[in-house]
Protein backbone atom coordinates (compact mmCIF):
# COMPACT_ATOMS: atom_id res chain seq x y z
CA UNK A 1 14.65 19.62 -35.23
CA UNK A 2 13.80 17.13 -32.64
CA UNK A 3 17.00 16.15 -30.00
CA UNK A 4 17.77 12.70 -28.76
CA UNK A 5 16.83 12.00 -25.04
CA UNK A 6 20.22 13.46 -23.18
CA UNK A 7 22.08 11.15 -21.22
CA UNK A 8 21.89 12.78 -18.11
CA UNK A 9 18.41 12.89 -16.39
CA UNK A 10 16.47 15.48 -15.06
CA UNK A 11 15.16 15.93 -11.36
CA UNK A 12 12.86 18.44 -10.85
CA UNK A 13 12.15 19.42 -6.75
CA UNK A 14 8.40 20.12 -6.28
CA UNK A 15 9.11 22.18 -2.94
CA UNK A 16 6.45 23.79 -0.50
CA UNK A 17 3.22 21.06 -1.29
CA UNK A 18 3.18 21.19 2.35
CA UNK A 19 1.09 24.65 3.42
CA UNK A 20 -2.30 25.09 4.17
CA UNK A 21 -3.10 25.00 0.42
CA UNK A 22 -2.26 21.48 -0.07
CA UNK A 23 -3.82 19.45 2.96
CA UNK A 24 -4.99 16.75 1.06
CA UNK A 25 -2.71 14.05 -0.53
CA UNK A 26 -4.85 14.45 -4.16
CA UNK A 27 -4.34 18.52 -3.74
CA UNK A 28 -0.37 17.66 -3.74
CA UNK A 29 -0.41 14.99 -6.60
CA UNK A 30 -2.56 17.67 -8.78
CA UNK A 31 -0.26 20.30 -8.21
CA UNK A 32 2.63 17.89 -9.10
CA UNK A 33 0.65 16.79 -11.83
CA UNK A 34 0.50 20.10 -13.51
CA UNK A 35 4.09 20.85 -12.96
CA UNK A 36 4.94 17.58 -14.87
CA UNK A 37 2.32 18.73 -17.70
CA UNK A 38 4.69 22.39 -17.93
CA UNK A 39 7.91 20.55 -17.64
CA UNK A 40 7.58 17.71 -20.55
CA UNK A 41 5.74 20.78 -22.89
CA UNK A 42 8.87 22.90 -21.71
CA UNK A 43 11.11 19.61 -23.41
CA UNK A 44 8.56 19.01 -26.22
CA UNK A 45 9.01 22.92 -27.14
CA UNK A 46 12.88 22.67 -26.97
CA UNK A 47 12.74 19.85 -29.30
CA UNK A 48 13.58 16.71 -26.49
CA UNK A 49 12.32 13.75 -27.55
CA UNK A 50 11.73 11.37 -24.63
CA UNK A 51 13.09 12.99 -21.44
CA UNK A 52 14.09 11.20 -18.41
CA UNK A 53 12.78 12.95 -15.81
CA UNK A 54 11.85 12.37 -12.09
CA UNK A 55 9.77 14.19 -9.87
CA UNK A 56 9.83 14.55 -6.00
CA UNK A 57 7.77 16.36 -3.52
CA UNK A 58 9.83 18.49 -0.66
CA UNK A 59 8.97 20.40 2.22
CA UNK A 60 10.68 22.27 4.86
CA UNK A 61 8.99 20.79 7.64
CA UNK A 62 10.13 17.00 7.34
CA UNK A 63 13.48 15.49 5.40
CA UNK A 64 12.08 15.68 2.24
CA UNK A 65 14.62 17.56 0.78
CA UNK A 66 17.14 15.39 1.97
CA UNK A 67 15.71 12.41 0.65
CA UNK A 68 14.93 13.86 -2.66
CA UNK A 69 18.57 15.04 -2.72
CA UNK A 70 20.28 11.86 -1.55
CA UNK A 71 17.95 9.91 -3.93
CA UNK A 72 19.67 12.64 -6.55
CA UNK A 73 23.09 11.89 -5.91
């Protein structure tokens, strides 16, 4: 049984795309990229049809986080 798009939308933080793994700005996106790919088959599974959902990259070295959180709220 699919479920309508909720109301409320969905943030998801992508935290740490920062270390020595992820120098490179393509690295990052590609790692975001394949957290987007789990999260929507996460909905699709649960039967959410059309999510709203954002995504935004953190780190602890910069104000990331605080962006991302103020951009939340």
């Amino acid at each position: 049984m699919a479920v309508q798009r909720p109301d409320l939308p969905l943030d998801v933080l992508v935290h740490k795309l920062d270390g020595d793994l992820f120098q490179r700005t393509d690295q990052r996106m590609d790692q975001q990229g394949a957290v987007q790919q789990v999260v929507q088959q996460a909905m699709a599974e649960a039967g959410v049809m059309d999510p709203v959902v954002a995504f935004h990259q953190t780190s602890v070295y910069n104000h990331s986080v605080f962006e991302a959180v103020s951009r939340i709220v």
